[in-house]
C-alpha atoms as a PDB file:
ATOM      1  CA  UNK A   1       8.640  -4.272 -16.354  1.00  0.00           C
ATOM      2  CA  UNK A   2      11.053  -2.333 -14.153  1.00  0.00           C
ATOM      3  CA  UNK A   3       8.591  -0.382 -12.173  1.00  0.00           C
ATOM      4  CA  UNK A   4       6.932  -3.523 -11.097  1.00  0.00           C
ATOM      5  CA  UNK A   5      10.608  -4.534 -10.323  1.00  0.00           C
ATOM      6  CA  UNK A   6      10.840  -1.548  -7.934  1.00  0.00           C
ATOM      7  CA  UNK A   7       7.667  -2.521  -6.333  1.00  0.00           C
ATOM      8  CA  UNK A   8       8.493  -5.707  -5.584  1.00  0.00           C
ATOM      9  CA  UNK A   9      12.051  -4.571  -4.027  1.00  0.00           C
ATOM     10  CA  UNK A  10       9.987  -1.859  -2.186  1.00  0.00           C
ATOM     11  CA  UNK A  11       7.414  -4.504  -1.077  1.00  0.00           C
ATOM     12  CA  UNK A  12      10.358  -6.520   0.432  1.00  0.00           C
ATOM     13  CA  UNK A  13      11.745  -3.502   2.756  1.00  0.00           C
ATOM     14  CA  UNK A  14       8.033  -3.530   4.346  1.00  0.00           C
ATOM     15  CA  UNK A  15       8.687  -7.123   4.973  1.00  0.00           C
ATOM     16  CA  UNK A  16      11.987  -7.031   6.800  1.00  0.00           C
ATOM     17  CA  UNK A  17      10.972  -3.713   8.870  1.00  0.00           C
ATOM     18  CA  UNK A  18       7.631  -5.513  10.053  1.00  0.00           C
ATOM     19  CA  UNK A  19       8.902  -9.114  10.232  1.00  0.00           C
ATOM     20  CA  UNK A  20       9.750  -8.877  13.769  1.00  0.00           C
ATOM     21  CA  UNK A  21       7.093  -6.563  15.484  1.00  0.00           C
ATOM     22  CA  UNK A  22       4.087  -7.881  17.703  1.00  0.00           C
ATOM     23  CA  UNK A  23       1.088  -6.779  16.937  1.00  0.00           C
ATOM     24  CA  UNK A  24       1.169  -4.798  19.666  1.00  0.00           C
ATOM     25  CA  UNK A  25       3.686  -2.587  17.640  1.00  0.00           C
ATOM     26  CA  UNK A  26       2.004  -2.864  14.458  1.00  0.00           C
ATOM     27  CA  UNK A  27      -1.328  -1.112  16.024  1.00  0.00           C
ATOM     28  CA  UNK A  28       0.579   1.359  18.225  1.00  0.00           C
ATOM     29  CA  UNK A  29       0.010   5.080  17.185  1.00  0.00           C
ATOM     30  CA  UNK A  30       2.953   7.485  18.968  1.00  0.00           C
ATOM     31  CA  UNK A  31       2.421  10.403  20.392  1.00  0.00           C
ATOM     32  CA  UNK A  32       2.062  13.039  17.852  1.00  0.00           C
ATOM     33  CA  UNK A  33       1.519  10.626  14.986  1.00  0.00           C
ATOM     34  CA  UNK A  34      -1.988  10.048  13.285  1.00  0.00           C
ATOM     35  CA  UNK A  35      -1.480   6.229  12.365  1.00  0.00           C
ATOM     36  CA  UNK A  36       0.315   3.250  12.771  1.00  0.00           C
ATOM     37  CA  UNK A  37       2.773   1.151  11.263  1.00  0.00           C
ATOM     38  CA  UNK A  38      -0.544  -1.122   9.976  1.00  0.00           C
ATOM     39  CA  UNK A  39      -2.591   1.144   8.333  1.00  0.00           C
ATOM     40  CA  UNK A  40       0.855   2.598   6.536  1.00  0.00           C
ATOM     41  CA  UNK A  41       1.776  -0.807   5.464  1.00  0.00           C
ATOM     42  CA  UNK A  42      -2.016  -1.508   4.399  1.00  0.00           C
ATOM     43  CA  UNK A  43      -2.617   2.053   3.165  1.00  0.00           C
ATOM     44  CA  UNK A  44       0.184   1.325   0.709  1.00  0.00           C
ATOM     45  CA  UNK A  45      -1.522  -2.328  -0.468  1.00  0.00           C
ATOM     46  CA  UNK A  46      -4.896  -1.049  -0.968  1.00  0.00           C
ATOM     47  CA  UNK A  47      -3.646   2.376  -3.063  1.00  0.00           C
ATOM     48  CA  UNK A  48      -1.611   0.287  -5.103  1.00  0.00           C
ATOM     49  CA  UNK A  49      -5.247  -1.808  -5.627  1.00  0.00           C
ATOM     50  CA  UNK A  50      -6.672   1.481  -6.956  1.00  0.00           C
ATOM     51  CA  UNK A  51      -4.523   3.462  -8.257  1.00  0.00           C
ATOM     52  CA  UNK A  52      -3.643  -0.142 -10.820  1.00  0.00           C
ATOM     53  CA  UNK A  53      -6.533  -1.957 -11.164  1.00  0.00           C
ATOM     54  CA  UNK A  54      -9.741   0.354 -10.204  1.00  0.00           C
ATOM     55  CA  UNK A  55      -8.794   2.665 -12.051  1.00  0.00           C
ATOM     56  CA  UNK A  56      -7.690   0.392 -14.912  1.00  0.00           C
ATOM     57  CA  UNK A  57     -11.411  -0.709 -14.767  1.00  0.00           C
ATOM     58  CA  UNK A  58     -10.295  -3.983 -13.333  1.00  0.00           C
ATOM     59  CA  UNK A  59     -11.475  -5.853 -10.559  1.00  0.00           C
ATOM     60  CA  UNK A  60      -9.257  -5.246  -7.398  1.00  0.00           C
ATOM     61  CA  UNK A  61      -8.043  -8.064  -5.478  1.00  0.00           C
ATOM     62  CA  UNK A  62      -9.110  -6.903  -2.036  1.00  0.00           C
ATOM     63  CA  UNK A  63     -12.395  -6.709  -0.717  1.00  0.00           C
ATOM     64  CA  UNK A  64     -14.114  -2.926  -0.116  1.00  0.00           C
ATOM     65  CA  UNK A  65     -13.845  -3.412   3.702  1.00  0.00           C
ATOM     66  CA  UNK A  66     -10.241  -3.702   3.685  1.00  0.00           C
ATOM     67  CA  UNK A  67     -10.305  -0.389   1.057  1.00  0.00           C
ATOM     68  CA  UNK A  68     -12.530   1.595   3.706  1.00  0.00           C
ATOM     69  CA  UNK A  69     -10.437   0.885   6.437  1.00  0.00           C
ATOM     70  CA  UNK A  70      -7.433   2.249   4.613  1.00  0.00           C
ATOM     71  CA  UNK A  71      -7.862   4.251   1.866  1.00  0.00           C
ATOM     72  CA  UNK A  72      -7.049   8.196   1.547  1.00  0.00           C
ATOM     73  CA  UNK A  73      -8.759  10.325   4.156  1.00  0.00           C
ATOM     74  CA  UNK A  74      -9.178   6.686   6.399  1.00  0.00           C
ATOM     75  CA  UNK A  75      -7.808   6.225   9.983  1.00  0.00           C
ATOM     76  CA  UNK A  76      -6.851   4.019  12.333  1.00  0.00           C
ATOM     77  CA  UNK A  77      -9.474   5.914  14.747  1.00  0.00           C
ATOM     78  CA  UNK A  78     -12.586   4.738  12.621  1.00  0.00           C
ATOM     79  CA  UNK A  79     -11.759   1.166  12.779  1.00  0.00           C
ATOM     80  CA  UNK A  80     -14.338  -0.899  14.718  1.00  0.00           C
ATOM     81  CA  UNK A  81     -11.610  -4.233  14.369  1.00  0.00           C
ATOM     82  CA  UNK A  82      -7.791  -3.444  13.024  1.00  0.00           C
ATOM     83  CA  UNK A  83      -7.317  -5.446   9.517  1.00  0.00           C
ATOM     84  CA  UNK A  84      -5.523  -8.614   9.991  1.00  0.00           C
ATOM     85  CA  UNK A  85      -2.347  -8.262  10.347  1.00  0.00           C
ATOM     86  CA  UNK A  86      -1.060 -11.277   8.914  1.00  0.00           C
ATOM     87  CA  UNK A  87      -3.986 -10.906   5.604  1.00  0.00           C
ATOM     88  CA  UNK A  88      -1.252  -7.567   5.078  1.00  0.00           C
ATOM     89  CA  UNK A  89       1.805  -9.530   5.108  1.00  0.00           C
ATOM     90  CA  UNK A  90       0.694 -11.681   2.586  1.00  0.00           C
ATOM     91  CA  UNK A  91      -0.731  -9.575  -0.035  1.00  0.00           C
ATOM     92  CA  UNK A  92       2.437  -7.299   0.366  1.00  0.00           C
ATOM     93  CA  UNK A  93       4.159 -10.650  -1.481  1.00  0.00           C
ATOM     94  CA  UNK A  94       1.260 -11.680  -3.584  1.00  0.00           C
ATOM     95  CA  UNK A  95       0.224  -8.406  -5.227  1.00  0.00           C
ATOM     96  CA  UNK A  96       3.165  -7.508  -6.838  1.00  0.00           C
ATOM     97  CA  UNK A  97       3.654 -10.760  -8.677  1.00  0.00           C
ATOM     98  CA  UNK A  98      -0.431 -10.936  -9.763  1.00  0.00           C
ATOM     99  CA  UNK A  99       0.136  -7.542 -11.483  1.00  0.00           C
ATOM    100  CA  UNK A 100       3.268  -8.291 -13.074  1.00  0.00           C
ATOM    101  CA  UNK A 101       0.798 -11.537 -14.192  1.00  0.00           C
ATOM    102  CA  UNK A 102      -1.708  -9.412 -15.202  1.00  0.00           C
ATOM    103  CA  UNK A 103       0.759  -6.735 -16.968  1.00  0.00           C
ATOM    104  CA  UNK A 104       2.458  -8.849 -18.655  1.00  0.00           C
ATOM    105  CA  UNK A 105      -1.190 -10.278 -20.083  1.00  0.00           C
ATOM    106  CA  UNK A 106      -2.201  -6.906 -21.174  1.00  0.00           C
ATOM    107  CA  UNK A 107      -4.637  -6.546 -18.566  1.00  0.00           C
ATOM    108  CA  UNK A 108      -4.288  -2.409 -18.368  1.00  0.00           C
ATOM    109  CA  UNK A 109      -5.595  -1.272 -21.861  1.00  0.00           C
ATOM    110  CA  UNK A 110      -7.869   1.299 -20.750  1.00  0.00           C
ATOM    111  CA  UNK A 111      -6.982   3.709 -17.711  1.00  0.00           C
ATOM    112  CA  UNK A 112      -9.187   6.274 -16.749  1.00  0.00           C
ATOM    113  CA  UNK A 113      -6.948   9.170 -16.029  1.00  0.00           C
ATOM    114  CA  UNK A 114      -6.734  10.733 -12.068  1.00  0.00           C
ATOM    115  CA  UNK A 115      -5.253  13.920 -10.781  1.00  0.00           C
ATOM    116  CA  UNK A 116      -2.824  12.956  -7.728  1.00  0.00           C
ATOM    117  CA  UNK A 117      -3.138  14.680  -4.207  1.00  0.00           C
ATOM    118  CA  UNK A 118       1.035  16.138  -5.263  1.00  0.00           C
ATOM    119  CA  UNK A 119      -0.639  17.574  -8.599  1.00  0.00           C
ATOM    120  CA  UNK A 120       0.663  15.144 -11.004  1.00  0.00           C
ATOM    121  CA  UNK A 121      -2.368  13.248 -13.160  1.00  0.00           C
ATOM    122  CA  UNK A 122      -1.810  10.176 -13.904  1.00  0.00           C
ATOM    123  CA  UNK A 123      -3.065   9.140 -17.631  1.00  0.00           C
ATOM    124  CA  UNK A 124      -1.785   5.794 -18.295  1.00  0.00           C
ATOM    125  CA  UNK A 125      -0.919   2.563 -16.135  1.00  0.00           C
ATOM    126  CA  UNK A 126       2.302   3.115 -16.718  1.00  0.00           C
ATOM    127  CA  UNK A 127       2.149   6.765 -15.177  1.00  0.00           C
ATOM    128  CA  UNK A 128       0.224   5.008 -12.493  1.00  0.00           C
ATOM    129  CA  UNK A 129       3.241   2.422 -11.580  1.00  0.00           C
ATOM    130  CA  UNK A 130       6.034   5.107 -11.634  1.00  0.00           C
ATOM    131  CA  UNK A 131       3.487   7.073  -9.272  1.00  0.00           C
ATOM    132  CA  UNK A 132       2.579   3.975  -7.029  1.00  0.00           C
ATOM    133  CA  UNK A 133       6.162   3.372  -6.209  1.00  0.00           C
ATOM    134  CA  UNK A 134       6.994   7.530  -5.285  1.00  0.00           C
ATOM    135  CA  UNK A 135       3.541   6.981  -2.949  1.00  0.00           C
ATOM    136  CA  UNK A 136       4.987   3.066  -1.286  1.00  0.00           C
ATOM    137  CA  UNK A 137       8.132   4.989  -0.801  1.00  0.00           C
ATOM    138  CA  UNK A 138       6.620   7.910   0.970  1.00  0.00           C
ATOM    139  CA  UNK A 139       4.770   5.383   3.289  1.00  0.00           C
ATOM    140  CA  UNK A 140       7.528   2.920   3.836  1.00  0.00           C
ATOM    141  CA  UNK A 141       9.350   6.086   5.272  1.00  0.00           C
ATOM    142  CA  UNK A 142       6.583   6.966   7.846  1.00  0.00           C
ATOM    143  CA  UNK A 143       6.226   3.238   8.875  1.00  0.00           C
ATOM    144  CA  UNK A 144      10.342   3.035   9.428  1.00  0.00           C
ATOM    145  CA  UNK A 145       9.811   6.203  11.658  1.00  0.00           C
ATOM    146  CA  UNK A 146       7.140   5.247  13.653  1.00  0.00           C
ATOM    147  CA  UNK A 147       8.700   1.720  13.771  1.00  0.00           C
ATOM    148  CA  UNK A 148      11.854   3.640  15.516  1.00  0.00           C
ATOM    149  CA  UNK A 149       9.560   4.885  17.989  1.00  0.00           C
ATOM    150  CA  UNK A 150       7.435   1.481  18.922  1.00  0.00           C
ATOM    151  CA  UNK A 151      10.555  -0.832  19.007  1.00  0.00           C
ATOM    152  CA  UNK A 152      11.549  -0.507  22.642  1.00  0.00           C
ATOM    153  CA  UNK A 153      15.541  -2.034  22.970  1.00  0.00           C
END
């Protein structure tokens, strides 16, 4: 599917923009930001969890802790320990190609329909993958910004 396509190309850009930043850089929050560059990057993994497979009535394939620590409304200032770093990196790869798995198998019959924060309601996993890629692409942005503003040359 071509949206799935898209995520995976999307996925990639958060690879090459975090492949060379300590973890130092990945946790800093600038001045006049709210978050980092890790809770962008794992904001956009868990939403993509929910908004294809929770609400999909599937099983998500991240644990609840991980969704707490950086779902909507979450922030890097609650976190008692940062997620791990390099637990991000890989699901950014592996995600993508278990729901094109699970896709392609017909896993998304039934969708429970949601009304989006930008006022669009999503009725269908298909709405929900055009949607998921507008919201990556929104948070790939803000990580490339603050990214501009850790990386010290």
């Amino acid at each position: 599917m071509r949206s799935i396509d898209f995520l995976k190309a999307i996925r990639q850009l958060y690879v090459e923009l975090t492949k060379d930043l300590t973890p130092e850089q990945w946790l800093e929050i600038p001045p006049g930001r709210s978050n980092n560059i890790l809770w962008n990057v794992g904001h956009a993994v868990v939403t993509q969890q929910m908004l294809h497979y929770a609400l999909a009535g599937q099983p998500m394939h991240v644990d609840q802790g991980l969704v707490e620590a950086l779902r909507k409304g979450s922030s890097p200032a609650g976190w008692k320990q940062p997620p791990d770093i390099e637990r991000i990196r890989r699901l950014l790869t592996q995600l993508p190609q278990q729901l094109e798995r699970d896709y392609a198998a017909g896993l998304f019959q039934q969708y429970n329909s949601y009304p989006t924060s930008v006022g669009v309601t999503l009725a269908s996993i298909e709405d929900a993958l055009e949607f998921n890629n507008f919201h990556e692409g929104a948070h790939l942005g803000m990580a490339m910004a603050i990214a501009k503003m850790v990386v010290r040359r």
